[in-house]
Protein backbone atom coordinates (compact mmCIF):
# COMPACT_ATOMS: atom_id res chain seq x y z
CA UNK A 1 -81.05 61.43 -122.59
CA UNK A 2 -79.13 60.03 -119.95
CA UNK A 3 -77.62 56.46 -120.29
CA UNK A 4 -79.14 55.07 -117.23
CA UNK A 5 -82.37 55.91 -118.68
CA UNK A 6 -81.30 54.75 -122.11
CA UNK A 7 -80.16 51.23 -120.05
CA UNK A 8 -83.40 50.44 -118.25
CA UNK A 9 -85.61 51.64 -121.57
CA UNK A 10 -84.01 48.80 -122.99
CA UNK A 11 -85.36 46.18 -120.19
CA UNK A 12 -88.81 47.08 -121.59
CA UNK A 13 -92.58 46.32 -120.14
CA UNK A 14 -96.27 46.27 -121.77
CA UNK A 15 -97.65 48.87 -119.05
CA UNK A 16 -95.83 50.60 -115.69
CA UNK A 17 -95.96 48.10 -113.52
CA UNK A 18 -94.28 45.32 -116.16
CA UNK A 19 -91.58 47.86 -116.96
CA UNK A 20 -90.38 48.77 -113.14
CA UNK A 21 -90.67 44.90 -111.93
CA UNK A 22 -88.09 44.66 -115.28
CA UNK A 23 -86.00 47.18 -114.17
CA UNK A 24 -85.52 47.00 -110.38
CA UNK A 25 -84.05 43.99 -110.40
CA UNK A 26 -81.28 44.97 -112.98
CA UNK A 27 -80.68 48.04 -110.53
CA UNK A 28 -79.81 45.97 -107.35
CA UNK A 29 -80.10 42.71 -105.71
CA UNK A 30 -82.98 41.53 -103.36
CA UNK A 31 -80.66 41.64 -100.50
CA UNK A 32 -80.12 45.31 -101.21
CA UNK A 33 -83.28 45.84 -102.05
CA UNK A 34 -84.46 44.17 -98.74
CA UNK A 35 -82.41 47.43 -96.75
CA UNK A 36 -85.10 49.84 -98.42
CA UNK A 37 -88.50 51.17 -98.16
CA UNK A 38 -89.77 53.71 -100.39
CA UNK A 39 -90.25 56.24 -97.51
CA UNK A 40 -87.80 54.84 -95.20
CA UNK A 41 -89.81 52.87 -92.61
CA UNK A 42 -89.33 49.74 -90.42
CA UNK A 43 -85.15 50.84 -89.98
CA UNK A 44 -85.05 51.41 -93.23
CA UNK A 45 -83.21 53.60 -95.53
CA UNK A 46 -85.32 55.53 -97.52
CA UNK A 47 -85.36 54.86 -101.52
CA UNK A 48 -86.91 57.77 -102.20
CA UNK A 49 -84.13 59.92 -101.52
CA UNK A 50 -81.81 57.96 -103.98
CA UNK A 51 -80.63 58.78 -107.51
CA UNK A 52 -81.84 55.62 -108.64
CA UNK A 53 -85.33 56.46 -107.78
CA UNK A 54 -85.22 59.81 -109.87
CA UNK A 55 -83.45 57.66 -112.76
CA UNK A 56 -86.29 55.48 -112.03
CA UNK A 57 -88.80 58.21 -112.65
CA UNK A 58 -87.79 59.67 -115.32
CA UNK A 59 -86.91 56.14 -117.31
CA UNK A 60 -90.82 55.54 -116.44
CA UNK A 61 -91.61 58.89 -117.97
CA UNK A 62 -89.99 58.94 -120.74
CA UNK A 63 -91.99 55.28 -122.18
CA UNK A 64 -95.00 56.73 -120.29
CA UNK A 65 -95.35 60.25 -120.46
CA UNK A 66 -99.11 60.06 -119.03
CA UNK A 67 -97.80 58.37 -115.84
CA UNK A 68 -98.64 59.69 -112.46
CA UNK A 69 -96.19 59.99 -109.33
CA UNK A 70 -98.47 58.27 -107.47
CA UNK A 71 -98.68 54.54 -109.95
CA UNK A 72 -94.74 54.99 -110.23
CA UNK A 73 -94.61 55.23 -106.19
CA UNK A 74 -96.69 52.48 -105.52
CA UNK A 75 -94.85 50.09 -107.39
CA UNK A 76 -91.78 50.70 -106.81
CA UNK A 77 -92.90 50.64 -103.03
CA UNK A 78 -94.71 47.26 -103.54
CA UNK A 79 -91.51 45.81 -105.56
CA UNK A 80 -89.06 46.85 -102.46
CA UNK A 81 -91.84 45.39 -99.83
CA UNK A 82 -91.57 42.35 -101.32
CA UNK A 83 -88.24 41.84 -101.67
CA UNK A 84 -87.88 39.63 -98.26
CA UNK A 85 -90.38 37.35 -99.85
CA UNK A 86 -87.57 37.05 -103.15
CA UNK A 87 -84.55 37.32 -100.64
CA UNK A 88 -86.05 33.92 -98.52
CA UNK A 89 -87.32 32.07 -101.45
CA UNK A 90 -83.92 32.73 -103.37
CA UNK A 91 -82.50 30.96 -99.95
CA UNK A 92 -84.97 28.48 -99.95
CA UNK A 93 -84.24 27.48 -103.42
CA UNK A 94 -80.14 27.74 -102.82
CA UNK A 95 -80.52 25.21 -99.88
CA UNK A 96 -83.00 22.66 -102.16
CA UNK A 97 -80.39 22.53 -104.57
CA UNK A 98 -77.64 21.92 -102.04
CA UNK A 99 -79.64 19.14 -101.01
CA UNK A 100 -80.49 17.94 -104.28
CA UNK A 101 -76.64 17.88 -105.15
CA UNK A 102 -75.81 15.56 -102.39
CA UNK A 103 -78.71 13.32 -102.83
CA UNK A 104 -77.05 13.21 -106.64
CA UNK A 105 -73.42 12.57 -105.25
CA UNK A 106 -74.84 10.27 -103.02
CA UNK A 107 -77.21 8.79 -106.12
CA UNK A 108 -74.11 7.94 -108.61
CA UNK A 109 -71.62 6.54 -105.48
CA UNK A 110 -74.48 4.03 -104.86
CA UNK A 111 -74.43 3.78 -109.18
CA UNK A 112 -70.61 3.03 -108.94
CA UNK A 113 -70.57 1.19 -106.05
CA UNK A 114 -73.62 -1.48 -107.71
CA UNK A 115 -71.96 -1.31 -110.95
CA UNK A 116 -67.82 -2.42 -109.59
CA UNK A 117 -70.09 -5.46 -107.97
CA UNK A 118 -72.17 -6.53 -111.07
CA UNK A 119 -68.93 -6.28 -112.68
CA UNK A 120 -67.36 -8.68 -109.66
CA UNK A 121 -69.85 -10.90 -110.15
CA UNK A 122 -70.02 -11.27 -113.67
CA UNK A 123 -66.01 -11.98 -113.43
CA UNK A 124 -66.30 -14.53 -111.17
């Protein structure tokens, strides 16, 4: 058995659909991911025709030997449609916590700043 197979086995999943939504994203990044379709559409490149995809299969097949082409091409499709949803939400979430940090930063200068005057005070 091949060790690519062997590698995403080991991500694991109660049914298909658990398994590939487990193992795409150890395969590539949403921003990759967000360059595919399954068939190639929209300006796409077309997963399909990729290596990973028959790694992909065959991983699927070998923890699922009843599985159809069909289930294993729909989600993998669906998981690659939405990864523009992941890709914004991922920047979304990167930009809250840039504004988060400087509201902290901000936060303990205030902090410092009250506590050097208590202190000031209390001295005088």
């Amino acid at each position: 058995m091949c060790e690519k197979v062997l590698f995403f086995k080991s991500k694991g999943g109660a049914d298909i659909h658990r398994f590939i939504y487990n193992i795409l994203p150890a395969a590539m990044t949403n921003k990759v991911a967000n360059k595919y379709s399954y068939v190639g559409h929209k300006k796409k490149h077309a997963f399909k025709d990729l290596p990973l995809c028959t790694v992909i299969y065959k991983s699927v097949r070998h923890l699922f030997p009843s599985s159809q082409d069909e289930e294993i091409r729909s989600r993998i499709s669906s998981w690659l449609d939405q990864s523009g949803t992941r890709l914004k939400r991922e920047s979304d979430t990167e930009a809250a916590g840039s504004k988060k940090r400087r509201r902290d930063v901000k936060y303990y200068i205030d902090l410092e700043e009250n506590v050097a005057e208590e202190n000031s005070m209390n001295e005088e």
